[in-house]
C-alpha atoms as a PDB file:
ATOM      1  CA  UNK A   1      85.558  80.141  39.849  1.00  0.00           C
ATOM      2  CA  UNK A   2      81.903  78.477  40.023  1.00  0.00           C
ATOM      3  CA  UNK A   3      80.381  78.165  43.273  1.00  0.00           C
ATOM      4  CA  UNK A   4      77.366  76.255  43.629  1.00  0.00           C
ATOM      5  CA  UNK A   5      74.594  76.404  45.952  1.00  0.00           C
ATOM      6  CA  UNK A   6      75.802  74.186  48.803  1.00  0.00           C
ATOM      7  CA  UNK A   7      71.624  72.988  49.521  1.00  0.00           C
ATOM      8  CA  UNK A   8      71.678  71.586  45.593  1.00  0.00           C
ATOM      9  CA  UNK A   9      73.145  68.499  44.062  1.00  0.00           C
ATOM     10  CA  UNK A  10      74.197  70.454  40.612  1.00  0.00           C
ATOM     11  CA  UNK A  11      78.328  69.152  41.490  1.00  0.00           C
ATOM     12  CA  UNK A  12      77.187  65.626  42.172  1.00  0.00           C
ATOM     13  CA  UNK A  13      75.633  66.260  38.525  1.00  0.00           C
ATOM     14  CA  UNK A  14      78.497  68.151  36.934  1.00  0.00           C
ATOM     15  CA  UNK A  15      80.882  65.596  38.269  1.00  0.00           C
ATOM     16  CA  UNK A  16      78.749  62.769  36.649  1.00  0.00           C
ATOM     17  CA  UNK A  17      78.675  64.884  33.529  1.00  0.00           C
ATOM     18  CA  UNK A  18      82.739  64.995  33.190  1.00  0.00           C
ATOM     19  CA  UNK A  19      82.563  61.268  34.001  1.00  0.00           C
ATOM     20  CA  UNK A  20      80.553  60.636  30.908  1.00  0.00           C
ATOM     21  CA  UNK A  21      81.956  62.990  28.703  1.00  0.00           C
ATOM     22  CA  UNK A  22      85.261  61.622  30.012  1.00  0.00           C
ATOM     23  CA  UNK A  23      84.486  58.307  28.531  1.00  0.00           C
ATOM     24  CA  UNK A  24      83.130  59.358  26.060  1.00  0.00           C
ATOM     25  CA  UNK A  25      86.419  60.641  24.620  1.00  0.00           C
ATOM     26  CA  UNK A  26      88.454  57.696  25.909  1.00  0.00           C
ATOM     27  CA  UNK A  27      86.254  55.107  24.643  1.00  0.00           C
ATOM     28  CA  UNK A  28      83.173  56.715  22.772  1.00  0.00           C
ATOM     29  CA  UNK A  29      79.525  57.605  22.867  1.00  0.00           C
ATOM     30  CA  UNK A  30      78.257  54.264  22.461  1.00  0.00           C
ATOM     31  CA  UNK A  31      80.286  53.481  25.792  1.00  0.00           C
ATOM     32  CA  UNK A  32      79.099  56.833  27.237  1.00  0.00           C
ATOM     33  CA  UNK A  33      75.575  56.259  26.886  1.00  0.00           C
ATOM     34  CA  UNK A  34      75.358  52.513  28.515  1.00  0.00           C
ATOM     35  CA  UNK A  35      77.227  53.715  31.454  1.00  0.00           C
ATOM     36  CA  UNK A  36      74.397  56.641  31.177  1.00  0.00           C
ATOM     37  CA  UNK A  37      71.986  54.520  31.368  1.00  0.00           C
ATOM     38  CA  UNK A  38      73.363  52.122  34.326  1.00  0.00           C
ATOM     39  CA  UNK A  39      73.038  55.188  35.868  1.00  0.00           C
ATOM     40  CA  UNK A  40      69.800  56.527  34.718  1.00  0.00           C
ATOM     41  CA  UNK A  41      71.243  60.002  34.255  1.00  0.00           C
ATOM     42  CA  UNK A  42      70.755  61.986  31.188  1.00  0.00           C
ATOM     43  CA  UNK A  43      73.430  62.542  28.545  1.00  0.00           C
ATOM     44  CA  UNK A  44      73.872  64.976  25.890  1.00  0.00           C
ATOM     45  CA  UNK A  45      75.290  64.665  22.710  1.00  0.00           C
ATOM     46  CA  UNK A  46      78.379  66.299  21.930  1.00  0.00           C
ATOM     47  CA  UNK A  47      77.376  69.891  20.528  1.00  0.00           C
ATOM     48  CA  UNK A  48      78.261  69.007  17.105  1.00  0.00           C
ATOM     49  CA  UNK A  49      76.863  65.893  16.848  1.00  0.00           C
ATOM     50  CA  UNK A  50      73.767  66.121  13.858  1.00  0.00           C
ATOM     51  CA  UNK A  51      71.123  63.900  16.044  1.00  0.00           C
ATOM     52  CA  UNK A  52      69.951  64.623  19.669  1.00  0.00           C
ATOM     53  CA  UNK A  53      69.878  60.940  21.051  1.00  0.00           C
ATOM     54  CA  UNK A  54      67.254  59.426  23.165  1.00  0.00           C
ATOM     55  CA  UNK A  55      68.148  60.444  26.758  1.00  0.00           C
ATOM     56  CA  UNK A  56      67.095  58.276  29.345  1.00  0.00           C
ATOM     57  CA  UNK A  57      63.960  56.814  28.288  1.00  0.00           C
ATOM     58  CA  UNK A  58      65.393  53.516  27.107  1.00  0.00           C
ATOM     59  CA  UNK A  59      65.434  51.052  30.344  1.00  0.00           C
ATOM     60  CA  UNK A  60      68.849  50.750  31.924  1.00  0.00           C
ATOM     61  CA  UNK A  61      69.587  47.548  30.364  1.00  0.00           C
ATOM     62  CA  UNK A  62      72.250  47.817  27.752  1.00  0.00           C
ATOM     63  CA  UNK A  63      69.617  47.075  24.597  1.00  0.00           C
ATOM     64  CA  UNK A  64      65.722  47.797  24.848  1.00  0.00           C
ATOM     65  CA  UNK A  65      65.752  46.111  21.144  1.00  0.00           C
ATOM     66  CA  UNK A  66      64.243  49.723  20.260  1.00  0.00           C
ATOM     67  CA  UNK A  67      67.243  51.352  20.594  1.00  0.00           C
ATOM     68  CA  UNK A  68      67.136  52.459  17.376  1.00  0.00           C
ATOM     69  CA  UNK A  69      63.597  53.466  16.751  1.00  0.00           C
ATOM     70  CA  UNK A  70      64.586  55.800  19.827  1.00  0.00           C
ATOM     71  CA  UNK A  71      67.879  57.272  18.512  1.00  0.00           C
ATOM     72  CA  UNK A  72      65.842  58.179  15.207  1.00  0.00           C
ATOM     73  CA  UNK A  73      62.742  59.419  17.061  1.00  0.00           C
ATOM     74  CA  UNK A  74      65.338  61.894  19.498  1.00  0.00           C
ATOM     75  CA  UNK A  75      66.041  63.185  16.018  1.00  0.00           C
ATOM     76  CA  UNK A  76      62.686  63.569  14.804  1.00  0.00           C
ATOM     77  CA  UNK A  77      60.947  65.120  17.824  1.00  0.00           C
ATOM     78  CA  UNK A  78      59.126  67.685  15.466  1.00  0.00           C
ATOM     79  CA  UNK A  79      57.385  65.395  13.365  1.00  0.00           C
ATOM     80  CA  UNK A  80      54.561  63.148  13.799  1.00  0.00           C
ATOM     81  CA  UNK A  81      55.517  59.885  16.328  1.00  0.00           C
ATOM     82  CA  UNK A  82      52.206  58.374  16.951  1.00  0.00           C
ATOM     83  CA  UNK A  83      52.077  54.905  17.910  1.00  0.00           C
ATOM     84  CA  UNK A  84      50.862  53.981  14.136  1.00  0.00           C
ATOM     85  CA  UNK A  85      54.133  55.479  12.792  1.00  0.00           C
ATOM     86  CA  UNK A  86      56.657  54.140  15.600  1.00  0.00           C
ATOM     87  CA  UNK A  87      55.165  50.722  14.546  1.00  0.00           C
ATOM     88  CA  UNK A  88      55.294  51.185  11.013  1.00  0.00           C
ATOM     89  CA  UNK A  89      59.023  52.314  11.404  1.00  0.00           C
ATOM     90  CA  UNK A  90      59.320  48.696  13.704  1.00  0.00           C
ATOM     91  CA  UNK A  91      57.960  46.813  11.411  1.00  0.00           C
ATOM     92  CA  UNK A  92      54.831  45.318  13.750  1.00  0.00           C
ATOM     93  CA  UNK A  93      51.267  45.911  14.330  1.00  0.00           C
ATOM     94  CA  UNK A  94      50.018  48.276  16.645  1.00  0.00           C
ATOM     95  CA  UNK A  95      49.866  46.294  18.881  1.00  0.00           C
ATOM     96  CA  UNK A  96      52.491  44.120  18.962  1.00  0.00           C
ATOM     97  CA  UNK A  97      54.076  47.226  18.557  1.00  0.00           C
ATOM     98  CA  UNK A  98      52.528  48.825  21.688  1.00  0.00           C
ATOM     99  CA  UNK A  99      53.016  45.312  24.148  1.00  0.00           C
ATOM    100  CA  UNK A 100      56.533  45.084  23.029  1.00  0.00           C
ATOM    101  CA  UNK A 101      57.744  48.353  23.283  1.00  0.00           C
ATOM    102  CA  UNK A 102      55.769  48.645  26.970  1.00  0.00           C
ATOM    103  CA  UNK A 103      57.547  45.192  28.121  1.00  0.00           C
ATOM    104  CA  UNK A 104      60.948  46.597  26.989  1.00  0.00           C
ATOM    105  CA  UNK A 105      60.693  50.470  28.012  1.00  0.00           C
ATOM    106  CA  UNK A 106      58.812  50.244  30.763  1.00  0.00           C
ATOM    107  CA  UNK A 107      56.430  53.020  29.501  1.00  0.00           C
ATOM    108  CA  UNK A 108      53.969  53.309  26.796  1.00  0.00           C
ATOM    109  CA  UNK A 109      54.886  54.592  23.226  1.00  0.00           C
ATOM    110  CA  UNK A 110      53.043  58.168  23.711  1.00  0.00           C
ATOM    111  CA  UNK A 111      54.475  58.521  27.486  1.00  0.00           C
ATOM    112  CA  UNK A 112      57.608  57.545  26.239  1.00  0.00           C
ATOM    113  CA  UNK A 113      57.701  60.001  23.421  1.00  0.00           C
ATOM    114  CA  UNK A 114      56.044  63.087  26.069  1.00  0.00           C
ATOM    115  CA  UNK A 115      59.124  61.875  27.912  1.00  0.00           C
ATOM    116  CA  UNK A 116      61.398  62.770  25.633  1.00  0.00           C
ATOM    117  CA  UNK A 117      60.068  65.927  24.014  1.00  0.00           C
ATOM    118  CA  UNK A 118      60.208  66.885  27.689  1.00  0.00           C
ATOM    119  CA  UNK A 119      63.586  66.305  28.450  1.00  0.00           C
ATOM    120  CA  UNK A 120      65.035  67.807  25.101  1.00  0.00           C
ATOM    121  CA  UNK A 121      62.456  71.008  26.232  1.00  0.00           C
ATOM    122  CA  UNK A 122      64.246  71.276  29.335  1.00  0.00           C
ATOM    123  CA  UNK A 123      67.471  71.160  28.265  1.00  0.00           C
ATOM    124  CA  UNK A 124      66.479  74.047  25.406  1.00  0.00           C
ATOM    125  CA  UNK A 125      65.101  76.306  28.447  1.00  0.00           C
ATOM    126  CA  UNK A 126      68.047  75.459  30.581  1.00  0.00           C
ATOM    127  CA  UNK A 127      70.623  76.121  28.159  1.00  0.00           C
ATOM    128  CA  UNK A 128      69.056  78.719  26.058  1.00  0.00           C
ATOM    129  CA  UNK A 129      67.114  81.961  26.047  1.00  0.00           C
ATOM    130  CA  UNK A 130      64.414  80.932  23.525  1.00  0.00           C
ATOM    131  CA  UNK A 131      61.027  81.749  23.556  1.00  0.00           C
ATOM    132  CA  UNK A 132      58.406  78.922  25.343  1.00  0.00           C
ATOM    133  CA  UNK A 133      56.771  79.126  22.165  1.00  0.00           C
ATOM    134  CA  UNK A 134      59.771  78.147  19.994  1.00  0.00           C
ATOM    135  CA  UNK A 135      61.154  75.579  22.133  1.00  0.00           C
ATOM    136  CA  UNK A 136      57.562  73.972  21.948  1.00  0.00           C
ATOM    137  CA  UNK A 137      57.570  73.693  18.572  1.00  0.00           C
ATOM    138  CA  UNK A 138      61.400  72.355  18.151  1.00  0.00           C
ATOM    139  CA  UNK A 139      60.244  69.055  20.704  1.00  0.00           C
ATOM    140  CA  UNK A 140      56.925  68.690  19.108  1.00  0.00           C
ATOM    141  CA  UNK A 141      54.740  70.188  21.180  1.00  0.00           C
ATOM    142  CA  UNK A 142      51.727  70.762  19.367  1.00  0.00           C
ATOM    143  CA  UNK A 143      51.598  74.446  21.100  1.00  0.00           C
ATOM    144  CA  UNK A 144      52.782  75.904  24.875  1.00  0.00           C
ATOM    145  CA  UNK A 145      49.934  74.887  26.458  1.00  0.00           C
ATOM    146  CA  UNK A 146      50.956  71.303  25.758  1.00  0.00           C
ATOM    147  CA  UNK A 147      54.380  72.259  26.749  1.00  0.00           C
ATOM    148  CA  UNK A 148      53.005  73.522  29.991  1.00  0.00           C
ATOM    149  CA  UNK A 149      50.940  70.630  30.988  1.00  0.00           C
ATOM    150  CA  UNK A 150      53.379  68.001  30.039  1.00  0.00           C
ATOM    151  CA  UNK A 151      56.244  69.905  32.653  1.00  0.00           C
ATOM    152  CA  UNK A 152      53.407  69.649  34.892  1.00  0.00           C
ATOM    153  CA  UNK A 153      52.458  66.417  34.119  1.00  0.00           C
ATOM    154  CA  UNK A 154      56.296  65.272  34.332  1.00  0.00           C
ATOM    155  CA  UNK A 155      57.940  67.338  36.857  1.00  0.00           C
ATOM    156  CA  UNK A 156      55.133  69.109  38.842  1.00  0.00           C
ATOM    157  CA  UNK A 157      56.559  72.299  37.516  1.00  0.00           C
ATOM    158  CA  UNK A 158      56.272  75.218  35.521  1.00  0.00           C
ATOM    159  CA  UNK A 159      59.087  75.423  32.771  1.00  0.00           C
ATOM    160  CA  UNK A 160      59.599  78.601  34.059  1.00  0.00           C
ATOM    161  CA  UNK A 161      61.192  77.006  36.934  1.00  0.00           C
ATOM    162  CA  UNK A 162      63.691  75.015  34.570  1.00  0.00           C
ATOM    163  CA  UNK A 163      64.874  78.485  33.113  1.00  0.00           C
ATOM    164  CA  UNK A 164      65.992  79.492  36.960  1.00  0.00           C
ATOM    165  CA  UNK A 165      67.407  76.266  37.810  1.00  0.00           C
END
């Protein structure tokens, strides 16, 4: 039997997370991840799913219209997702590119990007015992240090801190 710490919210969360993964296998991911996103909660993909998909970044509306450049960046967080190659994947200028994807996210491309790095980061220390260093380098993080500022930047904490809870 769990118990959980009775001053945290982690069984509001848990219960949230068999909600989704509920629906999920009722009705599907696609379903899953809009009722995520109503809720602005995070949702994983299933463990054997090939792509890590693009938490809650995208707005809460149902379609961002960049819904897909953000499902294919989640699953390219190691490579190289300026703004000139998110735009060049889009199909727009720079900044057309940059205006749009502000007006429909709600964040800039870069911030938006950090954002996610960070989020897949967290869930790696959370779940995992890897070193900082490694998880760094599996969300892009060009080395800890930017790992460490970003959860500071973020979160106002260490990622130590996400390791312990």
């Amino acid at each position: 039997m769990i118990v959980e710490n009775p001053r945290s919210s982690a069984g509001v969360s848990a219960g949230i997370d068999l909600a989704l993964h509920l629906v999920e296998a009722d009705h599907g991911w696609k379903l899953a991840m809009d009722v995520a996103k109503m809720l602005v909660v995070y949702f994983s993909p299933p463990r054997n799913s090939a792509s890590i998909q693009h938490q809650s970044v995208a707005s809460s509306s149902t379609d961002t219209g960049f819904s897909d450049l953000l499902t294919w960046a989640a699953g390219h967080l190691k490579e190289n997702l300026s703004v000139e190659v998110l735009a060049n994947r889009s199909g727009m200028s720079v900044r057309s590119f940059t205006r749009k994807f502000r007006a429909a996210v709600g964040l800039p491309p870069a911030a938006a990007i950090e954002k996610m790095r960070f989020e897949e980061a967290k869930r790696l220390l959370f779940e995992g015992n890897l070193p900082l260093k490694r998880v760094a380098t599996i969300c892009g993080f060009r080395d800890e240090q930017t790992l460490r500022r970003a959860f500071h930047r973020i979160a106002e904490v260490s990622p130590a801190n996400t390791v312990n809870g």
